[in-house]
N, C-alpha and C. Protein backbone atom coordinates (compact mmCIF):
# COMPACT_ATOMS: atom_id res chain seq x y z
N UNK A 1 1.83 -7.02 16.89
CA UNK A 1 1.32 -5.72 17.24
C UNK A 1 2.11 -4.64 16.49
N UNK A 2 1.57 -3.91 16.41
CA UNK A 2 2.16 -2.80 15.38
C UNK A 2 1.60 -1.35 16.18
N UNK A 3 2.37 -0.25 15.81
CA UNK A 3 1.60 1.30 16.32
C UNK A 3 0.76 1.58 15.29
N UNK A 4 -0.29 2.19 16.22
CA UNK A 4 -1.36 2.39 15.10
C UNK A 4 -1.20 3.82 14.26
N UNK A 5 -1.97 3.93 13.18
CA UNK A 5 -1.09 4.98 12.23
C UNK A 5 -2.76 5.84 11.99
N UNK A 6 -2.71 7.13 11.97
CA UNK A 6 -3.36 7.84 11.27
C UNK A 6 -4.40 7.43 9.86
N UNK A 7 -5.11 7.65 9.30
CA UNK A 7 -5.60 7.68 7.82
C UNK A 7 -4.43 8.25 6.83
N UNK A 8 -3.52 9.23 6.99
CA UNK A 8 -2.73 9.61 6.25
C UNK A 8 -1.08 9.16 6.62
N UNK A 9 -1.42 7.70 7.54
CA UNK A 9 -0.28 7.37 7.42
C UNK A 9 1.20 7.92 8.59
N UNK A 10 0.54 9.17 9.15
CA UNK A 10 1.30 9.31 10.41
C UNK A 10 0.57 8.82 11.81
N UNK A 11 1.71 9.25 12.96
CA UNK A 11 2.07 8.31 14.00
C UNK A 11 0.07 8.68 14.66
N UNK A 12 -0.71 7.81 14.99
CA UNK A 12 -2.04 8.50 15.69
C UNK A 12 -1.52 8.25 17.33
N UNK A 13 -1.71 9.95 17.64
CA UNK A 13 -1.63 10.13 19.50
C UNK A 13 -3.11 9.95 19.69
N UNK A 14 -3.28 9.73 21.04
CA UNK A 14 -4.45 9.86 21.51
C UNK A 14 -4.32 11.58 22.36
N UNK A 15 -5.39 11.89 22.91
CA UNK A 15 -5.60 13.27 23.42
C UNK A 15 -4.54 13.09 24.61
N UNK A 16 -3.87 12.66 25.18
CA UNK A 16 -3.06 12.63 26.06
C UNK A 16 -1.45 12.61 25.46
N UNK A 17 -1.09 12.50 24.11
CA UNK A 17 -0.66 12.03 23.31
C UNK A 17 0.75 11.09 23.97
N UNK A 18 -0.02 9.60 23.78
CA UNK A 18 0.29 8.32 23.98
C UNK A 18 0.13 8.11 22.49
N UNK A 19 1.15 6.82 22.05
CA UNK A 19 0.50 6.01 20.85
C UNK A 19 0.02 4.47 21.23
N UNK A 20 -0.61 4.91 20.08
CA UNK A 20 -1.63 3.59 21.13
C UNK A 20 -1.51 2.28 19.71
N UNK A 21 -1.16 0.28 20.20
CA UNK A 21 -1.11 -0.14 19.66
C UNK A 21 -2.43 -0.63 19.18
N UNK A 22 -1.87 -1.72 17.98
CA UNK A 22 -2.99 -2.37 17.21
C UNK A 22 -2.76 -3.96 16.86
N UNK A 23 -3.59 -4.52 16.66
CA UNK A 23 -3.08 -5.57 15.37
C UNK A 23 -4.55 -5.52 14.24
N UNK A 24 -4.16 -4.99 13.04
CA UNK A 24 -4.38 -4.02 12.10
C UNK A 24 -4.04 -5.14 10.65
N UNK A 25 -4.68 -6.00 10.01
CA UNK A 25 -4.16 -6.67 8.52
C UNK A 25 -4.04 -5.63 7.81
N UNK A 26 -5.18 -4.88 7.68
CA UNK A 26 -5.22 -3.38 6.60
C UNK A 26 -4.82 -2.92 6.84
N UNK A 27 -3.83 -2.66 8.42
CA UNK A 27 -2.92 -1.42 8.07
C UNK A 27 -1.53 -2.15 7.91
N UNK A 28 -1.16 -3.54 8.22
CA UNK A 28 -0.32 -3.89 7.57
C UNK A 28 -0.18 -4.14 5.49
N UNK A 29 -1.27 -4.12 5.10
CA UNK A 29 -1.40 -4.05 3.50
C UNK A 29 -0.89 -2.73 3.39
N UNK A 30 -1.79 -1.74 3.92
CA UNK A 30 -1.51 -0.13 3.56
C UNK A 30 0.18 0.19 3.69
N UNK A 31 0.71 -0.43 4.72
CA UNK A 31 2.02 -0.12 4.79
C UNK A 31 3.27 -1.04 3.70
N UNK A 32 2.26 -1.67 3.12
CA UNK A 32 3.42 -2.63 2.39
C UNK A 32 2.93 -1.81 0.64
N UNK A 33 1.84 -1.31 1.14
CA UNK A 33 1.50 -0.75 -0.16
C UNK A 33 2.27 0.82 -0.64
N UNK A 34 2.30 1.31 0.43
CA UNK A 34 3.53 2.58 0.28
C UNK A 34 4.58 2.61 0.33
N UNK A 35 4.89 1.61 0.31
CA UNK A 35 6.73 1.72 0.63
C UNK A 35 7.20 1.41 -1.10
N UNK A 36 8.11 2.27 -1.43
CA UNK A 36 8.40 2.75 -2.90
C UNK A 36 9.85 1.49 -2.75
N UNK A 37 10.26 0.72 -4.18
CA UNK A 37 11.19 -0.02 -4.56
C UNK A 37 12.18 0.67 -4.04
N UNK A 38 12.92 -0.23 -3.03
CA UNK A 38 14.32 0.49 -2.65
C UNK A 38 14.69 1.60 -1.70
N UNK A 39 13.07 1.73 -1.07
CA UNK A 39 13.31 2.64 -0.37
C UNK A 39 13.69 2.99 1.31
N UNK A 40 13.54 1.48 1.73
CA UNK A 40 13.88 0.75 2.87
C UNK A 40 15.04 0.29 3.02
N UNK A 41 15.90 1.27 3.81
CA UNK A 41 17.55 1.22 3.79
C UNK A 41 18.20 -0.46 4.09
N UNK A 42 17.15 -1.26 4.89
CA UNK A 42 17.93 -2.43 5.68
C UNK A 42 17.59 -3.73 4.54
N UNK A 43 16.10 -3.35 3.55
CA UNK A 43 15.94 -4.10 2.31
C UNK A 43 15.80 -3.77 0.92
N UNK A 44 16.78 -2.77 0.55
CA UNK A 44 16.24 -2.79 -0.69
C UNK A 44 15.56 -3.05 -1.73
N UNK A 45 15.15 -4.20 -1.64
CA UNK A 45 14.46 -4.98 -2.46
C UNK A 45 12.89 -4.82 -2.66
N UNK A 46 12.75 -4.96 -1.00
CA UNK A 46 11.50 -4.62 -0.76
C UNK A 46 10.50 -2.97 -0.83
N UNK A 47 9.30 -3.35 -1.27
CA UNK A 47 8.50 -1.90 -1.92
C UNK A 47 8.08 -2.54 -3.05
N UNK A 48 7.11 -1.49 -3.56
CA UNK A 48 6.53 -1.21 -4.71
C UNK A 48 7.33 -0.59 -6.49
N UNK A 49 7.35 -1.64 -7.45
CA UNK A 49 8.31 -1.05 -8.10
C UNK A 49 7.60 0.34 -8.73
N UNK A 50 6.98 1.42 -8.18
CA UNK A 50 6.19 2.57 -8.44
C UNK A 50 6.83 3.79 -10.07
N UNK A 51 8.38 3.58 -9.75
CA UNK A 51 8.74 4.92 -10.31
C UNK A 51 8.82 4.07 -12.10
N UNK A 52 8.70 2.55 -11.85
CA UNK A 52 9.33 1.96 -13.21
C UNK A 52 7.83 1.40 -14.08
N UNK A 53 7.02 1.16 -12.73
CA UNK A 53 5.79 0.05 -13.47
C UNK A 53 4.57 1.25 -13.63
N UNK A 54 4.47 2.09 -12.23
CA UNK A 54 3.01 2.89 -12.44
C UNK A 54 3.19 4.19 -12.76
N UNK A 55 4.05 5.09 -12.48
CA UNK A 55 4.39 5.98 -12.79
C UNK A 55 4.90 6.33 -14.62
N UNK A 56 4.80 6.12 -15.63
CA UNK A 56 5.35 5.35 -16.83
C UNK A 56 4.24 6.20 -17.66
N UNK A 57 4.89 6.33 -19.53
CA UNK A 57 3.84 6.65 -19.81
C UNK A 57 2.62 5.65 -20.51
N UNK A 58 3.24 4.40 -20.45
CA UNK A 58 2.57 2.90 -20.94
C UNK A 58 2.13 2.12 -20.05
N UNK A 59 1.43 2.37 -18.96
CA UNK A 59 1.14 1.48 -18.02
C UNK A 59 0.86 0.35 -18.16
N UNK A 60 0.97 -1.09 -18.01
CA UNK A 60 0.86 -2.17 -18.55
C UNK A 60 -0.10 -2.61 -16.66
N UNK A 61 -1.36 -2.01 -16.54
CA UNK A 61 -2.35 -2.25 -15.48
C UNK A 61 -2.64 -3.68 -15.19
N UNK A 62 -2.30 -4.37 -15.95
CA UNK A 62 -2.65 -5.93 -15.66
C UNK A 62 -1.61 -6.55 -14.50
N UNK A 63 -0.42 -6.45 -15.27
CA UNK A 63 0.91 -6.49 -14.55
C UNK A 63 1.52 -5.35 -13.09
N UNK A 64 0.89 -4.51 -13.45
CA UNK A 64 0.51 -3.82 -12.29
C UNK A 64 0.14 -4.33 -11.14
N UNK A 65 -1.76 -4.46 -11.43
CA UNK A 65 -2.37 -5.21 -10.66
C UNK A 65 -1.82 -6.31 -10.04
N UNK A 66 -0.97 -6.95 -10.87
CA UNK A 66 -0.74 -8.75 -10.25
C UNK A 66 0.58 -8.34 -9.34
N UNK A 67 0.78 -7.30 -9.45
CA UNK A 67 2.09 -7.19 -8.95
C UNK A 67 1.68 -6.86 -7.47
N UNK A 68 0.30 -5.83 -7.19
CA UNK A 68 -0.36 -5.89 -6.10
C UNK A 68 -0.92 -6.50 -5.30
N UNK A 69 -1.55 -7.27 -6.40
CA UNK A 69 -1.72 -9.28 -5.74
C UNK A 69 -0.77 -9.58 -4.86
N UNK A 70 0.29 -9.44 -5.41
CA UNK A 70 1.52 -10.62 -4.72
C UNK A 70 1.73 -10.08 -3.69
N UNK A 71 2.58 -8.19 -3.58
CA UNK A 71 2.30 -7.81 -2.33
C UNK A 71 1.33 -7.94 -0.96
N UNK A 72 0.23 -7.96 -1.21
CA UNK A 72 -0.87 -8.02 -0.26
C UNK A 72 -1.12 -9.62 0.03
N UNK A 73 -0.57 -10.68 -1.03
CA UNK A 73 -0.38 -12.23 0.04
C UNK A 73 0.66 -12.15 0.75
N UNK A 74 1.94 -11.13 0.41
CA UNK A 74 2.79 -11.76 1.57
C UNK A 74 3.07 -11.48 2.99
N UNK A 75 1.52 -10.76 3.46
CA UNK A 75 1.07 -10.89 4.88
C UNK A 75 0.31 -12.12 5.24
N UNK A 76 0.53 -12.38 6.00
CA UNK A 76 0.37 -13.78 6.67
C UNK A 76 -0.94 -14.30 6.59
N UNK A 77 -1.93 -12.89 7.41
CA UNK A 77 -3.19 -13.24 7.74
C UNK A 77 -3.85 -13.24 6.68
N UNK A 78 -3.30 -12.85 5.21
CA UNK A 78 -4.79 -12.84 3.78
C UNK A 78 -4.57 -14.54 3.22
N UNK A 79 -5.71 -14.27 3.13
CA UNK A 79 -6.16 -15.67 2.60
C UNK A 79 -6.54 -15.70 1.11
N UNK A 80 -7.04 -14.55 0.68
CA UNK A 80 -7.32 -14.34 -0.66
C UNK A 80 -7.17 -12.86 -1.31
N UNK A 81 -6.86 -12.30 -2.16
CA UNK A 81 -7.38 -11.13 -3.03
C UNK A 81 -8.16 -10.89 -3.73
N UNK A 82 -9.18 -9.89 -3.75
CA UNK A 82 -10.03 -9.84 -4.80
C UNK A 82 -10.21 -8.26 -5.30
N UNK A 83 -10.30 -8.04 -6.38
CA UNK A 83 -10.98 -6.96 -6.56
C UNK A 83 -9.82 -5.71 -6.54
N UNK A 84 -8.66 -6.24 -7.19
CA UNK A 84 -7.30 -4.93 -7.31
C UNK A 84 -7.41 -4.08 -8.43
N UNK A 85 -7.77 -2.83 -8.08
CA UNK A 85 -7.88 -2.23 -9.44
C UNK A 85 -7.16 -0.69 -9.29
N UNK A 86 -6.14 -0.61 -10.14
CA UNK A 86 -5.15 0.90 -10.30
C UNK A 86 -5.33 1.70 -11.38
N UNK A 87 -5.70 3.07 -10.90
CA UNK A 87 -5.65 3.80 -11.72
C UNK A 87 -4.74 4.91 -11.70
N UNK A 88 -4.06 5.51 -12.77
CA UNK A 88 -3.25 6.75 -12.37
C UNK A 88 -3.63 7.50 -13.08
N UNK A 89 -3.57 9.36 -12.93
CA UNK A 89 -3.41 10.28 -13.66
C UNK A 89 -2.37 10.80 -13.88
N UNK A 90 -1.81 11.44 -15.20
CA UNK A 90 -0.89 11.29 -15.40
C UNK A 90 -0.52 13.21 -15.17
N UNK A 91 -1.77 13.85 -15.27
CA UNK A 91 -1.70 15.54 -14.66
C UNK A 91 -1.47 15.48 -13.43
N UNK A 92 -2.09 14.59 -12.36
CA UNK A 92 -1.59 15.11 -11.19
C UNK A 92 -0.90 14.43 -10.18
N UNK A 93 -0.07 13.41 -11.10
CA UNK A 93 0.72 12.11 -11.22
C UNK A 93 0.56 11.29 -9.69
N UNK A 94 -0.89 10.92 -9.53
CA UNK A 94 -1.32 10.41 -8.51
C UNK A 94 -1.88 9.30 -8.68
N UNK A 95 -1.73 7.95 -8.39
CA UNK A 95 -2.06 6.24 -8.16
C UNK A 95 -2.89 6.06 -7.18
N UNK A 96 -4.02 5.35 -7.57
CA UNK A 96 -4.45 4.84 -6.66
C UNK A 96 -5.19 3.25 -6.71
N UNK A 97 -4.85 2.84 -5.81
CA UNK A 97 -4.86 1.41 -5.65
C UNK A 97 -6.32 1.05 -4.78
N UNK A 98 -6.67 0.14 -5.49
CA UNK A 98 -8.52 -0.04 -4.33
C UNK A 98 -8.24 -1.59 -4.48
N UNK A 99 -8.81 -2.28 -3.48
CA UNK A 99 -8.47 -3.57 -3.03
C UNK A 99 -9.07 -4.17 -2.15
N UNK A 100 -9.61 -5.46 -2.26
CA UNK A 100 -10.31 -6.37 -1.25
C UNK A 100 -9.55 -7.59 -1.05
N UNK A 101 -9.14 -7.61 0.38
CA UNK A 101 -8.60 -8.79 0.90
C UNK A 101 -9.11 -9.38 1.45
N UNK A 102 -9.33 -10.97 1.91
CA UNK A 102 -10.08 -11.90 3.09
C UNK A 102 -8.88 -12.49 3.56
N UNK A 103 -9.37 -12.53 5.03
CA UNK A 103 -8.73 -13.10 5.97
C UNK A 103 -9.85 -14.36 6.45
N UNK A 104 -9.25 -14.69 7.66
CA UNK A 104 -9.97 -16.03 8.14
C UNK A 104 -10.83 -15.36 8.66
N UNK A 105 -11.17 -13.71 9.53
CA UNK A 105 -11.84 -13.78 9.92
C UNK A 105 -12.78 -12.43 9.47
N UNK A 106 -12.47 -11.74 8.50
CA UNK A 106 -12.47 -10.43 8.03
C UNK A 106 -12.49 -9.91 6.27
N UNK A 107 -13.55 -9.38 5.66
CA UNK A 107 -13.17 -8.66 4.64
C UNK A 107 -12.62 -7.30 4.73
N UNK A 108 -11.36 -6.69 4.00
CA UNK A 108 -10.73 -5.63 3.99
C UNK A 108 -11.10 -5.19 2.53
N UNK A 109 -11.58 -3.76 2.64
CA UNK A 109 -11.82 -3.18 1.42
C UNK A 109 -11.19 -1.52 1.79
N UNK A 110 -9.77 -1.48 0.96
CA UNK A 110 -9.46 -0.17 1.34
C UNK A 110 -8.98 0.60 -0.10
N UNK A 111 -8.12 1.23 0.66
CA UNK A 111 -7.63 2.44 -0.93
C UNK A 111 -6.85 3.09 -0.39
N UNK A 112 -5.81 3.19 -0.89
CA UNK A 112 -3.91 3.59 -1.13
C UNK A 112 -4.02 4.15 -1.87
N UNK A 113 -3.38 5.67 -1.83
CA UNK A 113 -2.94 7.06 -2.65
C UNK A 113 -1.88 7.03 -2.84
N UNK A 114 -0.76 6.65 -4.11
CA UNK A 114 0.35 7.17 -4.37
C UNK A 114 0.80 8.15 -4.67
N UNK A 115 1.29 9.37 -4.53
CA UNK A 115 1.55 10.50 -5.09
C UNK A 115 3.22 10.61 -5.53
N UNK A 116 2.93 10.65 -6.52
CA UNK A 116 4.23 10.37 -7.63
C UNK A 116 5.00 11.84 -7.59
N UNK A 117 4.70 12.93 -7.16
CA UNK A 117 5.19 13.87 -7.06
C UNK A 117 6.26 13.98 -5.94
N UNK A 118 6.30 13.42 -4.95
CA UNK A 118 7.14 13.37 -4.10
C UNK A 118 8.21 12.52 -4.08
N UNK A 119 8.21 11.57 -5.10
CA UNK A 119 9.60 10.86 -5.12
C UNK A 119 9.78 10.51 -6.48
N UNK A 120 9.82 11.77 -7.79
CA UNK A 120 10.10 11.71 -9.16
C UNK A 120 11.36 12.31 -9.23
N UNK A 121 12.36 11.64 -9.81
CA UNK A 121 13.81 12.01 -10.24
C UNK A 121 13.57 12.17 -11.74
């Protein structure tokens, strides 16, 4: 179970404001999909390598992509990936990731906004 999260990723209250749980595959992808390389104090490791692979002025999109692959199997419930495709602009240095996952019991077809403006050194 996980708290359930907004469309933009913050905490969703209900009108009483309670948070209310879930069990959510897509919003576990979405959350493995925003988390930037290194930016998770207890794993470093873990995240998206964003500032080195997509953010760049040579994007190498293949390697990209596969790199999104791998993220989105290492939730439990996907069974397959299909259909990862990233694009960035480089004016309004914004990523976005579109993606179809299957589960055993479910197709997930969503889309992740990176915005490169908020964590460029």
């Amino acid at each position: 179970m996980d708290i359930l999260l907004s469309a933009d990723g913050d905490l969703y209250l209900t009108e009483t404001g309670d948070i209310s749980l879930v069990e959510s595959v897509a919003q576990k992808i979405k959350i493995r999909l925003r988390w930037w390389l290194g930016e998770w104090r207890w794993d470093e490791e873990e995240g998206m390598p964003y500032r080195d692979e997509l953010f760049i002025k040579n994007l190498d999109t293949d390697s990209f992509e596969m790199a999104v692959r791998e993220k989105i199997f290492e939730i439990d419930e996907v069974t397959e990936v299909k259909d990862v495709s990233v694009t960035y602009d480089r004016h309004t240095r914004v990523g976005k990731i579109e993606f179809t996952a299957l589960t055993d019991t479910e197709t997930i077809r969503e889309e992740v906004e990176i915005d490169g403006r908020i964590r460029s050194n």
